[in-house]
N, C-alpha and C. Protein backbone atom coordinates (compact mmCIF):
# COMPACT_ATOMS: atom_id res chain seq x y z
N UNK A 1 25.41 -55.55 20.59
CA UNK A 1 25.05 -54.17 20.86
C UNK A 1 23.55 -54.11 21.02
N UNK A 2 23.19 -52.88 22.04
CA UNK A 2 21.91 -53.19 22.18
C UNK A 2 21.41 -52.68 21.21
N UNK A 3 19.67 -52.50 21.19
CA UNK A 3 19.13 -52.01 19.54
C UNK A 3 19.04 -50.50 20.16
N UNK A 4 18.80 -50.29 21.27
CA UNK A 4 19.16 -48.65 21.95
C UNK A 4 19.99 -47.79 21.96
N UNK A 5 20.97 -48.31 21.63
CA UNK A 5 22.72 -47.58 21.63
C UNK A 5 22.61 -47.67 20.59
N UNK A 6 23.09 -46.48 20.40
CA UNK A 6 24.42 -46.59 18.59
C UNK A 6 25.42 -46.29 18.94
N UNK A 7 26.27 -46.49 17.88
CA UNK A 7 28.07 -46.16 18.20
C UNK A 7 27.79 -44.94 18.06
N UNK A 8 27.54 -44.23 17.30
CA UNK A 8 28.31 -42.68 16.49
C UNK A 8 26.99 -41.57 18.41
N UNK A 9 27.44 -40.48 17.90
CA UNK A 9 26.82 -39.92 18.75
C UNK A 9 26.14 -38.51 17.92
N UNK A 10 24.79 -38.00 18.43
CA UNK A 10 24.33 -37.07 17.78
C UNK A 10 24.69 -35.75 18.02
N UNK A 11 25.71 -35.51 18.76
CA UNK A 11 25.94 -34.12 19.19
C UNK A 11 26.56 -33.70 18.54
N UNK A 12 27.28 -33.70 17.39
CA UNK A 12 28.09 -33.51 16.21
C UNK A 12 26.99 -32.70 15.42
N UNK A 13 25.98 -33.15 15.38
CA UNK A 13 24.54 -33.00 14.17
C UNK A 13 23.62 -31.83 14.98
N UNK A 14 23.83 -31.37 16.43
CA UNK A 14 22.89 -30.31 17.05
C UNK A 14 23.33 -29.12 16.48
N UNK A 15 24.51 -28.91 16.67
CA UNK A 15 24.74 -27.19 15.89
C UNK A 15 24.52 -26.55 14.89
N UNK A 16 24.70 -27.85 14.01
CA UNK A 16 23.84 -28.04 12.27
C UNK A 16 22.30 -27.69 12.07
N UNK A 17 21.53 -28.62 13.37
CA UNK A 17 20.18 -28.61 13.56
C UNK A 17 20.11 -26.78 14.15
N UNK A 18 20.44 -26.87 15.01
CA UNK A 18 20.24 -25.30 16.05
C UNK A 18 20.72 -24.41 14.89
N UNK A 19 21.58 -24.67 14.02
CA UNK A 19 21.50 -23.63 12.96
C UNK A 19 20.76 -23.51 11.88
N UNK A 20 20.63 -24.46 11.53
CA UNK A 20 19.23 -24.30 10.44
C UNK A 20 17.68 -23.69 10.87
N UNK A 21 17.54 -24.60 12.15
CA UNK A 21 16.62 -24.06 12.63
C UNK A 21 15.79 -22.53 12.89
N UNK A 22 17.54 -21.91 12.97
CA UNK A 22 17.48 -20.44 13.48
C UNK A 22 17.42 -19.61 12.36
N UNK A 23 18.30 -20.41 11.56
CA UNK A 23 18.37 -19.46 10.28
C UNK A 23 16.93 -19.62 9.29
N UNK A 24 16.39 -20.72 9.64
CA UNK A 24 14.76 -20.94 8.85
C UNK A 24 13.82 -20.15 9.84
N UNK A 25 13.68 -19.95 11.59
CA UNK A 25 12.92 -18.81 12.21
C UNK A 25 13.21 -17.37 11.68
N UNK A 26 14.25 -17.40 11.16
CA UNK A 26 14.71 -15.51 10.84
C UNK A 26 14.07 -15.55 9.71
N UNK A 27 14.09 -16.23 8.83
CA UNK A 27 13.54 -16.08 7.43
C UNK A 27 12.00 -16.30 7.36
N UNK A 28 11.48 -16.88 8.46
CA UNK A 28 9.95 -16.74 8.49
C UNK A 28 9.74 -16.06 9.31
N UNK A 29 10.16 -14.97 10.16
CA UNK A 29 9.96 -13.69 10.34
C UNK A 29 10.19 -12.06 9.94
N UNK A 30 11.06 -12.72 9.40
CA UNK A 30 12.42 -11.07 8.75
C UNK A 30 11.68 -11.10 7.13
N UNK A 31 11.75 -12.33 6.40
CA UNK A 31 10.63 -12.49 5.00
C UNK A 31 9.36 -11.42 4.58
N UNK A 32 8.58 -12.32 5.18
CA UNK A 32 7.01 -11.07 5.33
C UNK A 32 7.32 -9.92 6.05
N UNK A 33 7.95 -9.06 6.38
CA UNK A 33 7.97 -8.27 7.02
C UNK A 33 8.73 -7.23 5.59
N UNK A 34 10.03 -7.97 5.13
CA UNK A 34 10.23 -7.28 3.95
C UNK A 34 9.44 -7.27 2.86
N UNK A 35 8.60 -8.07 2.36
CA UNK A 35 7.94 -7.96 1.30
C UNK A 35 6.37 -6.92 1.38
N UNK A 36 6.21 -6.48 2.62
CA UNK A 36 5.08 -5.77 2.72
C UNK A 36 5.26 -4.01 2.81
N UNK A 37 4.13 -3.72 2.27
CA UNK A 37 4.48 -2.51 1.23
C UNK A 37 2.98 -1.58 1.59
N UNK A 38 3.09 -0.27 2.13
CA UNK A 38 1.77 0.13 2.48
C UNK A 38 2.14 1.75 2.75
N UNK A 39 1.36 2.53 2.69
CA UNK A 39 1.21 4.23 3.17
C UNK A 39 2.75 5.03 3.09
N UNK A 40 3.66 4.84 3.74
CA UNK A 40 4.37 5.61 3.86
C UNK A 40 5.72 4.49 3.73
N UNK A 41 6.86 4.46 2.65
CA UNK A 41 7.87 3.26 2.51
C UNK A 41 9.25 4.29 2.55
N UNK A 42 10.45 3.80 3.03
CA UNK A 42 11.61 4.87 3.34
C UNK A 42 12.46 3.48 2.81
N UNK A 43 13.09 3.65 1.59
CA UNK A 43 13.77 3.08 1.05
C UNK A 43 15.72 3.94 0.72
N UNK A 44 16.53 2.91 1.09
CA UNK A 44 17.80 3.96 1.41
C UNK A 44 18.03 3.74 -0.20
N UNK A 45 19.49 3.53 -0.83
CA UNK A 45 20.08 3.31 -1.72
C UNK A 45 19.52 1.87 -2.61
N UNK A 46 19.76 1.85 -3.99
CA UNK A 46 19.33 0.47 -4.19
C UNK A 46 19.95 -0.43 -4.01
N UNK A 47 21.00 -0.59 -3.35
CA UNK A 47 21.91 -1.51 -2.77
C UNK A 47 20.63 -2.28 -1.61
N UNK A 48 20.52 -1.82 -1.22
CA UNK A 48 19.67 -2.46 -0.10
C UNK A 48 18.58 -3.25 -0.42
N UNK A 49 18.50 -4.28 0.47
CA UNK A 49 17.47 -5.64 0.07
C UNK A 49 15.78 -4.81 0.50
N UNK A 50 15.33 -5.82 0.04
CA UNK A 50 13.32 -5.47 0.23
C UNK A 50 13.34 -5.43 1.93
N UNK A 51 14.19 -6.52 2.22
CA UNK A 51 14.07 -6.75 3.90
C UNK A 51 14.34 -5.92 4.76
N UNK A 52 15.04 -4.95 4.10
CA UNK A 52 15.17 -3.38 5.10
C UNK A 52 14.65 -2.33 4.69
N UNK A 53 13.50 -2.28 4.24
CA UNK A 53 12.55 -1.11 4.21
C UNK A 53 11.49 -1.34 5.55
N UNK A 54 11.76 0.12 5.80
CA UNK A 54 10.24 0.12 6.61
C UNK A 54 9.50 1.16 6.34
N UNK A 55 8.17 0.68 6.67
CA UNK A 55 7.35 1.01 6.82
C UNK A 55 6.11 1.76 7.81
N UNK A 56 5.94 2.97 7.62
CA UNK A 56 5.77 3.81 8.66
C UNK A 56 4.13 4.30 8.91
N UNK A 57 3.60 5.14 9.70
CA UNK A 57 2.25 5.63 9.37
C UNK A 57 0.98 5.86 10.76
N UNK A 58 0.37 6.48 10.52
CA UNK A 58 -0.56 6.62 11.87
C UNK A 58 -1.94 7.53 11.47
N UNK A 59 -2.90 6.59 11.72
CA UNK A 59 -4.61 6.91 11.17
C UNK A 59 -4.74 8.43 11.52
N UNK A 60 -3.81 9.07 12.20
CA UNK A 60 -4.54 10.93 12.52
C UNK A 60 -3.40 11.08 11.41
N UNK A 61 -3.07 10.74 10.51
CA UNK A 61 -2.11 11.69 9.59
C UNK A 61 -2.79 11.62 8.13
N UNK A 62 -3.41 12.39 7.57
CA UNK A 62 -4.20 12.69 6.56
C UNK A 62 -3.07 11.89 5.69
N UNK A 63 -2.10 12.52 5.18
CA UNK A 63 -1.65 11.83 4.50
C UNK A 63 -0.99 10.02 4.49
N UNK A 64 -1.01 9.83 5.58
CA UNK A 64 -0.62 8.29 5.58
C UNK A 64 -2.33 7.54 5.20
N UNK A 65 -3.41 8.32 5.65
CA UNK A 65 -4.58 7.94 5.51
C UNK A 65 -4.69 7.97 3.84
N UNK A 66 -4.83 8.99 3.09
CA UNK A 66 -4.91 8.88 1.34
C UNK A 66 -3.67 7.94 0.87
N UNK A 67 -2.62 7.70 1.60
CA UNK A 67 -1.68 6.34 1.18
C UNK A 67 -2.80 5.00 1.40
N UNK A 68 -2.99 5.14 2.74
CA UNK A 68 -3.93 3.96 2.86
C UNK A 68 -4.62 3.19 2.06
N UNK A 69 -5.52 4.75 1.84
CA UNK A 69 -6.82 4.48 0.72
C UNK A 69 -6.13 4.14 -0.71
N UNK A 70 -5.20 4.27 -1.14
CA UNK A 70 -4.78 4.29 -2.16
C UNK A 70 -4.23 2.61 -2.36
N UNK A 71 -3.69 2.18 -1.72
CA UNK A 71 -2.75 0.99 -1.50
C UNK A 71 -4.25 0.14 -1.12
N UNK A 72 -4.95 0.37 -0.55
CA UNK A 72 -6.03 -0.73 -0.30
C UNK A 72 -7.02 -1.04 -1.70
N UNK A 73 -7.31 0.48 -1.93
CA UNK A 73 -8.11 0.76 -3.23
C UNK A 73 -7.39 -0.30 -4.24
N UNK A 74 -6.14 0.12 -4.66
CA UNK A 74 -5.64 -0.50 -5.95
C UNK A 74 -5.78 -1.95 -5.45
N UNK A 75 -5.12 -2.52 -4.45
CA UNK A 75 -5.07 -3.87 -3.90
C UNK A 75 -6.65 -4.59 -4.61
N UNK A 76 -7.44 -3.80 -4.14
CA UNK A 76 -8.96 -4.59 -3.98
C UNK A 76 -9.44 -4.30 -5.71
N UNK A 77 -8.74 -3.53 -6.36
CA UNK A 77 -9.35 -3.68 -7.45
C UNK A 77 -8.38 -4.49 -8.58
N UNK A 78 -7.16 -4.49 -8.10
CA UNK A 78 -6.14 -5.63 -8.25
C UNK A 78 -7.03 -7.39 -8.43
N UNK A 79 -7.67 -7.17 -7.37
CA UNK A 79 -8.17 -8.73 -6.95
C UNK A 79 -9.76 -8.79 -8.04
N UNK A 80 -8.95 -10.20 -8.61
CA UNK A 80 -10.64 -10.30 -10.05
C UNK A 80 -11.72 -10.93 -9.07
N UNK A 81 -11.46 -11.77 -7.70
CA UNK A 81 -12.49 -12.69 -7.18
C UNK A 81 -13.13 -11.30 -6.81
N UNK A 82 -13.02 -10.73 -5.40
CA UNK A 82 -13.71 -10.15 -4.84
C UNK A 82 -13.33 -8.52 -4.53
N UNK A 83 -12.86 -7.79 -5.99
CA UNK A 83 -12.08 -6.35 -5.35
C UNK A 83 -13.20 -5.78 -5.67
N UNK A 84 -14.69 -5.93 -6.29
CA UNK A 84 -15.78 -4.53 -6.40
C UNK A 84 -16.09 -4.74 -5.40
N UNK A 85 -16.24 -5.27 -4.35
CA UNK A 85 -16.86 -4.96 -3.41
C UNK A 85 -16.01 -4.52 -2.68
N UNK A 86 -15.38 -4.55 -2.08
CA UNK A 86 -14.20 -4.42 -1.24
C UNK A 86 -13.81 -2.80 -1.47
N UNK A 87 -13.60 -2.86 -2.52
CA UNK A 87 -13.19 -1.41 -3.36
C UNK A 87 -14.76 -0.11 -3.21
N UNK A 88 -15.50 -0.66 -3.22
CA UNK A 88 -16.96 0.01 -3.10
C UNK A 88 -16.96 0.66 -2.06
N UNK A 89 -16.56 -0.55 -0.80
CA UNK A 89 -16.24 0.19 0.73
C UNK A 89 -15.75 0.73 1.33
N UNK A 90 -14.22 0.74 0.46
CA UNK A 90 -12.95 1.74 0.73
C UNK A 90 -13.70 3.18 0.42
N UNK A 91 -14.46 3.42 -0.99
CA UNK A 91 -14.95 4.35 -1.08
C UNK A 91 -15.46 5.11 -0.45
N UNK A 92 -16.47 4.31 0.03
CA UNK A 92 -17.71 4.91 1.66
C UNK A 92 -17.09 5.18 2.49
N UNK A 93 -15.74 4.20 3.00
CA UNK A 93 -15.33 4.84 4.22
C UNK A 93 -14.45 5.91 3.97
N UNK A 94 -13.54 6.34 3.08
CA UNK A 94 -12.74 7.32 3.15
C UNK A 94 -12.82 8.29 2.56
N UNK A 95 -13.92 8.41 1.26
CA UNK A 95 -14.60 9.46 0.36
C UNK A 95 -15.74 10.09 0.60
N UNK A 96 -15.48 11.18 1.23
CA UNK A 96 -16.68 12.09 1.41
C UNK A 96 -18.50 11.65 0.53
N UNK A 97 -19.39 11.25 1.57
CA UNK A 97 -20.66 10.96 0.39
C UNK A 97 -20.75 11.83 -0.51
N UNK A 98 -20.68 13.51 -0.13
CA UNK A 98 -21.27 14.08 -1.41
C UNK A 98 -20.60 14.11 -2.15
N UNK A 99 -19.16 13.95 -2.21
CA UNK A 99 -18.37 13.95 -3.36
C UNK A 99 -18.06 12.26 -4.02
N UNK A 100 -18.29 11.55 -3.25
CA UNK A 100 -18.43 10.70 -3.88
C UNK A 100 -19.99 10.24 -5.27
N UNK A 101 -20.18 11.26 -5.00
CA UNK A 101 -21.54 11.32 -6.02
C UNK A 101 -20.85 11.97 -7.41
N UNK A 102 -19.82 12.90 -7.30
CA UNK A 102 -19.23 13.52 -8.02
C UNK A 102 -18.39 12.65 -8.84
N UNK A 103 -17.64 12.07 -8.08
CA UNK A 103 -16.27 10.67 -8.96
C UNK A 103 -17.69 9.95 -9.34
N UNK A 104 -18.96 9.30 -8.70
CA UNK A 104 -19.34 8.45 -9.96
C UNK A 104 -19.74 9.43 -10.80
N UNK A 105 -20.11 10.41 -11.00
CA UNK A 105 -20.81 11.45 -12.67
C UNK A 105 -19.67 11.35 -13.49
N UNK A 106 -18.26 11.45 -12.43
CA UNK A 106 -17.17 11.61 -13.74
C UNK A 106 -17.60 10.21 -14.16
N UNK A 107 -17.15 9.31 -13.54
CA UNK A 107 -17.10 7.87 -14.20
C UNK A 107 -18.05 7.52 -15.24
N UNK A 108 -19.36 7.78 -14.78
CA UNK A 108 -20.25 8.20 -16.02
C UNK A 108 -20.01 8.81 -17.72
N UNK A 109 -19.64 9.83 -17.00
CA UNK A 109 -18.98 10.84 -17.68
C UNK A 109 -17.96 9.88 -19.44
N UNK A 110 -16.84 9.53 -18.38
CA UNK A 110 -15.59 9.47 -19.00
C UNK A 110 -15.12 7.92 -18.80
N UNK A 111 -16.37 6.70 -18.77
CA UNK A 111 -15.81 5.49 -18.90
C UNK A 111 -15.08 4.76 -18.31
N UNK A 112 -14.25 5.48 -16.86
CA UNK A 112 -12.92 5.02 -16.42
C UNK A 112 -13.27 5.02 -14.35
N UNK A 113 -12.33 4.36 -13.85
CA UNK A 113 -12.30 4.75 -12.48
C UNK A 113 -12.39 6.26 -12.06
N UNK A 114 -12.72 6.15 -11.64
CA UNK A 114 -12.64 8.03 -10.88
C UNK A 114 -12.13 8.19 -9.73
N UNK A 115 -11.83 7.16 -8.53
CA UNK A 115 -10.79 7.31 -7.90
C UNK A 115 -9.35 7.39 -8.73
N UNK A 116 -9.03 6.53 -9.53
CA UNK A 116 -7.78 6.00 -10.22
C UNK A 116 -7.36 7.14 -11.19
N UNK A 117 -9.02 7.64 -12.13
CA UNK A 117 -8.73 8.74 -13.44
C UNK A 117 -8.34 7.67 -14.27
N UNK A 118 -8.67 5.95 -14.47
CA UNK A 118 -7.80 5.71 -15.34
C UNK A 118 -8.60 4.59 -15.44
N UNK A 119 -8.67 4.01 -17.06
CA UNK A 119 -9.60 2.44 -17.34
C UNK A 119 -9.05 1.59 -16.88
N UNK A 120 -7.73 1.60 -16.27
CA UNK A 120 -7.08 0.08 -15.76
C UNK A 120 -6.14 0.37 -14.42
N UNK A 121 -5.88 -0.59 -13.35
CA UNK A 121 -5.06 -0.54 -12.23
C UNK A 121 -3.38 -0.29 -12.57
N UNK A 122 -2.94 0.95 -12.12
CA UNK A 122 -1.23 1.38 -12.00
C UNK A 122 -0.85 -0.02 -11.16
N UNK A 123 0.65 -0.30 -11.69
CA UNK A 123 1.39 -1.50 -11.42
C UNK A 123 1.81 -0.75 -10.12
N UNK A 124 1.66 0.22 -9.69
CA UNK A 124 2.35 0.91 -8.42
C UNK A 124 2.33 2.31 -8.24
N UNK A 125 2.26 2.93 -7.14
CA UNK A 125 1.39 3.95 -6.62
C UNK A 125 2.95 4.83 -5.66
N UNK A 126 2.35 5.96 -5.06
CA UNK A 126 3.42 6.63 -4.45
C UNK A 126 2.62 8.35 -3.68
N UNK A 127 2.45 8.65 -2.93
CA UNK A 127 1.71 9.13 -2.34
C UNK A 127 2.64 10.66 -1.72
N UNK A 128 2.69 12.02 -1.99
CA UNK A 128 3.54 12.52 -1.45
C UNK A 128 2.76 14.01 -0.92
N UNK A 129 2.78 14.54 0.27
CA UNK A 129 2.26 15.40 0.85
C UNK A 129 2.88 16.53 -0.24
N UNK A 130 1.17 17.14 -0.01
CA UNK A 130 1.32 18.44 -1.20
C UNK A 130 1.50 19.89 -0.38
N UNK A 131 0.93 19.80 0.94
CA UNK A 131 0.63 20.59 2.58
C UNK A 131 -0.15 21.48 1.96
N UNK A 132 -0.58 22.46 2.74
CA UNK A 132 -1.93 22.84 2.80
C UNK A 132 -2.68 23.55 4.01
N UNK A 133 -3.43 24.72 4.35
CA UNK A 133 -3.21 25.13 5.85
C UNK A 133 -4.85 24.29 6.00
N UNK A 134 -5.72 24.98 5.64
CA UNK A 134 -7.32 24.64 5.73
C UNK A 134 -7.36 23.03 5.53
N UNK A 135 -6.45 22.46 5.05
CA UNK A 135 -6.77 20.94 4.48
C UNK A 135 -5.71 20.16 3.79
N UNK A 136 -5.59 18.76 3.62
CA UNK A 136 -4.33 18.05 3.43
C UNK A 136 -4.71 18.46 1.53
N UNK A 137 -3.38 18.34 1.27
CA UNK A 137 -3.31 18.06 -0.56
C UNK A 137 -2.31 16.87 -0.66
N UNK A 138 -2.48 15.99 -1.24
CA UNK A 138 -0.80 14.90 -1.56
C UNK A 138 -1.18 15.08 -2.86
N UNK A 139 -0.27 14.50 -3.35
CA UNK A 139 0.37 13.89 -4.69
C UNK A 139 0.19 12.79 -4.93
N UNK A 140 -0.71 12.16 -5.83
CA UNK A 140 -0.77 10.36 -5.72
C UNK A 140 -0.26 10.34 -7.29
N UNK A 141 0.72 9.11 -7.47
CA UNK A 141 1.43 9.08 -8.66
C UNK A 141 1.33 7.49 -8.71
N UNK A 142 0.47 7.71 -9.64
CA UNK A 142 0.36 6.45 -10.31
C UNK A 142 0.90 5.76 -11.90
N UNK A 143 1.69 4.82 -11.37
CA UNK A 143 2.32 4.67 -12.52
C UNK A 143 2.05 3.15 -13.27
N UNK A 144 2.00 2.92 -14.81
CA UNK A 144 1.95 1.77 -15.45
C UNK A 144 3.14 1.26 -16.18
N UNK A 145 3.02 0.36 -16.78
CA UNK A 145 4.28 0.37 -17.99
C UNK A 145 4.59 1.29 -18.81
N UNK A 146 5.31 2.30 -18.49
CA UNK A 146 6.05 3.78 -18.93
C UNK A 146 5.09 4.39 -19.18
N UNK A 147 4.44 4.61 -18.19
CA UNK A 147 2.84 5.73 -18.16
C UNK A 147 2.98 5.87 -16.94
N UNK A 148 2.99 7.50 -16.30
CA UNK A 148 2.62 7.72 -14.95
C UNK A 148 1.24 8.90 -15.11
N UNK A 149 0.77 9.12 -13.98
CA UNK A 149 -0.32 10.16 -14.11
C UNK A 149 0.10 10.55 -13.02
N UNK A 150 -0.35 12.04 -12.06
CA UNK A 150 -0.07 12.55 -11.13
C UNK A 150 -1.44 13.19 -11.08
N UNK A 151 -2.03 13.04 -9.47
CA UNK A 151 -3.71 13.21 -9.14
C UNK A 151 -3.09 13.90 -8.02
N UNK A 152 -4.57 15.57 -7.78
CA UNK A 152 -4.06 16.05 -6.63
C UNK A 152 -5.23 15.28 -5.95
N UNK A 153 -5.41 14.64 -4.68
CA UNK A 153 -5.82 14.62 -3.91
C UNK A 153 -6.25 15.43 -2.82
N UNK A 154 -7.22 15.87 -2.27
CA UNK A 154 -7.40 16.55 -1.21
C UNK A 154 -8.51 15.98 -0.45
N UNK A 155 -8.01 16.27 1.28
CA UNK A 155 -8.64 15.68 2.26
C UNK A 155 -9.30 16.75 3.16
N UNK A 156 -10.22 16.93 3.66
CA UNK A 156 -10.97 17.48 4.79
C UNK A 156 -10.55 17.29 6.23
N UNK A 157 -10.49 17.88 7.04
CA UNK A 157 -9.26 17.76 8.46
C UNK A 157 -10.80 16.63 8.65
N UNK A 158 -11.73 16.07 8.84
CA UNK A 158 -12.36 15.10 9.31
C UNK A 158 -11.52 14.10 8.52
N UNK A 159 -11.20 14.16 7.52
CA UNK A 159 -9.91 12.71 7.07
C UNK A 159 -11.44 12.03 6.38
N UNK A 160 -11.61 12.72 5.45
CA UNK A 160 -12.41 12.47 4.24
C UNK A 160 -12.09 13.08 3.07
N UNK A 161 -11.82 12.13 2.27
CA UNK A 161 -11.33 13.35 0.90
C UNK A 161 -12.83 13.64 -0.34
N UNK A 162 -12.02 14.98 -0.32
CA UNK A 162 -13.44 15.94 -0.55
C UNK A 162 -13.10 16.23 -2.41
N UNK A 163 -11.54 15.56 -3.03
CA UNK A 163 -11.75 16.19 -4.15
C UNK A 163 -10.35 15.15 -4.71
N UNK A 164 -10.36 14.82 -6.19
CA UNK A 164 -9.66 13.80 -6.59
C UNK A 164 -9.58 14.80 -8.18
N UNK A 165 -7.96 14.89 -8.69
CA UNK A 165 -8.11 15.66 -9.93
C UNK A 165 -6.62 15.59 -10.43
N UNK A 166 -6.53 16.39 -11.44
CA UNK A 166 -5.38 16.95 -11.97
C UNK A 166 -4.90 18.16 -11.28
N UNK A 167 -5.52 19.39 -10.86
CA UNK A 167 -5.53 19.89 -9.98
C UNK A 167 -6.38 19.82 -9.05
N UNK A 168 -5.50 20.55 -8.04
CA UNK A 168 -5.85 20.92 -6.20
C UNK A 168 -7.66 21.44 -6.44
N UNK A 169 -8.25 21.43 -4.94
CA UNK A 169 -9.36 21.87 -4.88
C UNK A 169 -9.54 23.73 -5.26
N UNK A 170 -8.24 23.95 -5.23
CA UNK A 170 -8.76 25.54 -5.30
C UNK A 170 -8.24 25.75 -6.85
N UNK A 171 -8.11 24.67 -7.71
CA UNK A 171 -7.45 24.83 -9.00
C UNK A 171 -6.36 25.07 -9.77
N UNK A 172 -5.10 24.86 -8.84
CA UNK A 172 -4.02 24.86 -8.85
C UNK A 172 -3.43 23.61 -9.06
């Protein structure tokens, strides 16, 4: 026999191959796609896997924007290498300057984050339109190990938020 030939033949072993193959492309595309988590999440029953949530959102919607900020914020202060900085900039870009003069006095103030209201990062966040005619309000609910807090947020139609609290800007 030559050393080129074999007896057996490999076409037995392609459908095996063409299936693994396919079934390892779905899972390194369909994978990351379920595990990512950001602004606006529509989750059905808990029957359902991570891999069928989606995820929704668009930069002119005040509120997918304070999800944004929120999910980036915690992310970057999540991270011990490099989240003060990172987190510093989220600030600038999405927090009004003059009121951002205000969250640092609280922080001053009261020891703690002043975006957050809190000395340590919520294990998970949740963002829910409060509406509003003059200006956005959400709901940011931040929660820890059986500790939640609930912050009104409010945004400026320029999509700058102008006020971070227990209550709304008009004190409600």
């Amino acid at each position: 026999m030559n050393s080129n030939t074999t007896s057996h033949k490999p076409i037995s072993r392609k459908p095996i191959r063409r299936t693994a193959l396919v079934a390892g492309l779905t899972a390194a595309l369909v994978l990351p796609l379920g595990l990512t988590a950001s602004a606006q999440t529509t989750t059905g029953a808990s029957t359902r896997s991570a891999a069928q949530r989606t995820v929704s959102g668009k930069p002119s919607d005040s509120v997918t924007r304070i999800a944004d900020f929120y999910g980036a914020y915690i992310d970057a202060q999540s991270d011990p290498d490099h989240g003060a900085r990172l987190a510093s900039e989220l600030r600038k870009f999405y927090v009004q300057a003059d009121y951002l003069k205000k969250v640092e006095a609280w922080e001053a103030r009261n020891h703690a984050d002043g975006v957050l209201q809190a000395q340590n990062v919520p294990l998970k966040w949740t963002v829910t339109d409060n509406g509003r005619a003059d200006h956005t309000e959400a709901v940011v609910t931040l929660s820890w190990s059986g500790t939640t807090t609930k912050l009104i947020v409010d945004m400026s139609r320029s999509q700058k938020i102008i006020h971070i609290g227990t209550k709304g800007i008009d004190g409600k």
